[in-house]
C-alpha atoms as a PDB file:
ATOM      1  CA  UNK A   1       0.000   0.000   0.000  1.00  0.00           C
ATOM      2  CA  UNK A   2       1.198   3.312  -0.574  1.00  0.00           C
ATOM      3  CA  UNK A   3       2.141   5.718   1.861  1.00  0.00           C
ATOM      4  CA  UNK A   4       0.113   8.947   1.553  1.00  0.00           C
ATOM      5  CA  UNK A   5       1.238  12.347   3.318  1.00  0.00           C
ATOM      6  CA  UNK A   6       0.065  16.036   4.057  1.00  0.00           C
ATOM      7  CA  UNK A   7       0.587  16.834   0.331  1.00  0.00           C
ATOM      8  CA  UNK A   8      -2.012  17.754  -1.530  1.00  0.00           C
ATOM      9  CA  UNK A   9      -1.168  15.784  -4.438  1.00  0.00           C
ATOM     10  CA  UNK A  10      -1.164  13.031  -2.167  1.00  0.00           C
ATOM     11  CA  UNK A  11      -4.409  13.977  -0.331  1.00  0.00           C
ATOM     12  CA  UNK A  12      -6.023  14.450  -3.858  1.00  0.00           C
ATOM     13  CA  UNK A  13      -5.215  10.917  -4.949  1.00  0.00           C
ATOM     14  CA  UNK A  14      -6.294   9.195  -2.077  1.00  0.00           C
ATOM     15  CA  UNK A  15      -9.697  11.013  -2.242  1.00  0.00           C
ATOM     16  CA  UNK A  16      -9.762  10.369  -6.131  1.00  0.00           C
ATOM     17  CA  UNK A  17      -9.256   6.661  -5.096  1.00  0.00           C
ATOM     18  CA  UNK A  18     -11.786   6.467  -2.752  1.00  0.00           C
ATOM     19  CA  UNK A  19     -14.337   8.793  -5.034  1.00  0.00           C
ATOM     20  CA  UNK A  20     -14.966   4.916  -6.937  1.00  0.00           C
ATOM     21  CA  UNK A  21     -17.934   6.226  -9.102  1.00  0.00           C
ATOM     22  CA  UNK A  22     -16.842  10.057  -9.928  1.00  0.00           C
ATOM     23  CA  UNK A  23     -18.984  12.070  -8.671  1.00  0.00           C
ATOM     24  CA  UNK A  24     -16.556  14.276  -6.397  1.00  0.00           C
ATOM     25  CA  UNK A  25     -17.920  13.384  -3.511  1.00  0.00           C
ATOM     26  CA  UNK A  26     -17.445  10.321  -1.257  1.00  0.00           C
ATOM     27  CA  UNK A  27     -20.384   8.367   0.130  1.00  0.00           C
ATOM     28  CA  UNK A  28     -20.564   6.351   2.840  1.00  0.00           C
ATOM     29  CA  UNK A  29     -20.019   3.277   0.975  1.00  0.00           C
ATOM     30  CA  UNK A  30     -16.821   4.609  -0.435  1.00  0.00           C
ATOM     31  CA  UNK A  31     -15.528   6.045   2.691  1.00  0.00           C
ATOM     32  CA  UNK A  32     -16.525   2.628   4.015  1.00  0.00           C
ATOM     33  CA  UNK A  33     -14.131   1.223   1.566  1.00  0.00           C
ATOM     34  CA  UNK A  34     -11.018   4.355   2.157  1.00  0.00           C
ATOM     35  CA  UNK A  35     -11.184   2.897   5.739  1.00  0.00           C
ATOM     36  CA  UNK A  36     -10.407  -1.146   4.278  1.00  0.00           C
ATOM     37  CA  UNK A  37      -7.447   0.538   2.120  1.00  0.00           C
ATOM     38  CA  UNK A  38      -5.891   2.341   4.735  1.00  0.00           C
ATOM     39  CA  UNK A  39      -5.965  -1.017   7.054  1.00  0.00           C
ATOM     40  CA  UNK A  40      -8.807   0.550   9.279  1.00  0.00           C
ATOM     41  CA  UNK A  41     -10.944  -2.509   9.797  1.00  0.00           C
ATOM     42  CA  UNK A  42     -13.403  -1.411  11.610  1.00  0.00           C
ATOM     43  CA  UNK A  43     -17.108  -1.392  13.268  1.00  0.00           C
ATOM     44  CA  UNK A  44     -19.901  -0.226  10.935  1.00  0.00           C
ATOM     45  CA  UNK A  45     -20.924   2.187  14.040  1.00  0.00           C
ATOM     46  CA  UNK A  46     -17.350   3.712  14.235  1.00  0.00           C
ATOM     47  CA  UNK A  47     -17.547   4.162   9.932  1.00  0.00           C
ATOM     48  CA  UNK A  48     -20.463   5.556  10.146  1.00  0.00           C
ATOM     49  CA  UNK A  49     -19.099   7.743  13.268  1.00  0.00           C
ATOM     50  CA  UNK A  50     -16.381   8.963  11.471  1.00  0.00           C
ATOM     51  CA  UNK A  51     -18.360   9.631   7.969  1.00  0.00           C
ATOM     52  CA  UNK A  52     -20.734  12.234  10.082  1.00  0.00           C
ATOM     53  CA  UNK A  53     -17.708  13.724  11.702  1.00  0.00           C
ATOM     54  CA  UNK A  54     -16.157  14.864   8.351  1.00  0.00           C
ATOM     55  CA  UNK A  55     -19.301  15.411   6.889  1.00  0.00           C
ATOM     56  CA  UNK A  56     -19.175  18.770   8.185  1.00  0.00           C
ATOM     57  CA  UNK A  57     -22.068  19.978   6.377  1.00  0.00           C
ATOM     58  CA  UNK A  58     -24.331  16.993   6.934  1.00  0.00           C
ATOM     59  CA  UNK A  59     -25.270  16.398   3.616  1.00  0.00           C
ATOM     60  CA  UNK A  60     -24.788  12.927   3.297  1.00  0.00           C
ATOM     61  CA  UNK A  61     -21.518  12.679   1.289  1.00  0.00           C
ATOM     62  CA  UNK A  62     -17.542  14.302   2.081  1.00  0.00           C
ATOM     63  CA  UNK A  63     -16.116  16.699  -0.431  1.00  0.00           C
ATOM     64  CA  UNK A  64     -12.678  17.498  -1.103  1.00  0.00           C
ATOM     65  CA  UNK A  65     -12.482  20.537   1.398  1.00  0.00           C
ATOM     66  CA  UNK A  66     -13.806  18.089   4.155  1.00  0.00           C
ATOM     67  CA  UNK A  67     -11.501  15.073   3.123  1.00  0.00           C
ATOM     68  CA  UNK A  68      -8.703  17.444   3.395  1.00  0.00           C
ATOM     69  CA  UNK A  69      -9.161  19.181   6.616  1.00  0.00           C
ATOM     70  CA  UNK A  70     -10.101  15.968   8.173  1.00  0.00           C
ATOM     71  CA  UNK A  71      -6.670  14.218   6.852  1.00  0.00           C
ATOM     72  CA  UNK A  72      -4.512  17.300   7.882  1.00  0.00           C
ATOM     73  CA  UNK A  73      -6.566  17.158  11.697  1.00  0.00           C
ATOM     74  CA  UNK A  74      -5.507  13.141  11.772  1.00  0.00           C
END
């Protein structure tokens, strides 16, 4: 697995990778799948925990400007 730092070209790919259909925006299926790549295996309650923490505007999906502040805060 690759190692992924605080720059944003690497913050950029990892949310490309996890962004599976496209859309520029990661659902909680996909962020469900971010936490398997990173080696987070994990509780569906603590996914779903962390999805509503970095979706900041609780709209049901994480942007860019979430992902990234919520990568730089980890």
């Amino acid at each position: 697995m690759k190692q992924f730092d605080n720059r944003f070209e690497d913050i950029e790919e990892l949310f490309d990778q996890a962004d599976q259909d496209g859309d520029d925006f990661i659902s909680l299926t996909e962020f469900r799948g971010l936490m398997v790549t990173l080696g987070r295996h994990t509780s569906e309650a603590i996914v779903a925990s962390g999805f509503q923490e970095i979706d900041v505007n609780h709209d049901g999906r994480i942007t860019f400007p979430e992902f990234r502040a919520w990568w730089l805060r980890r």
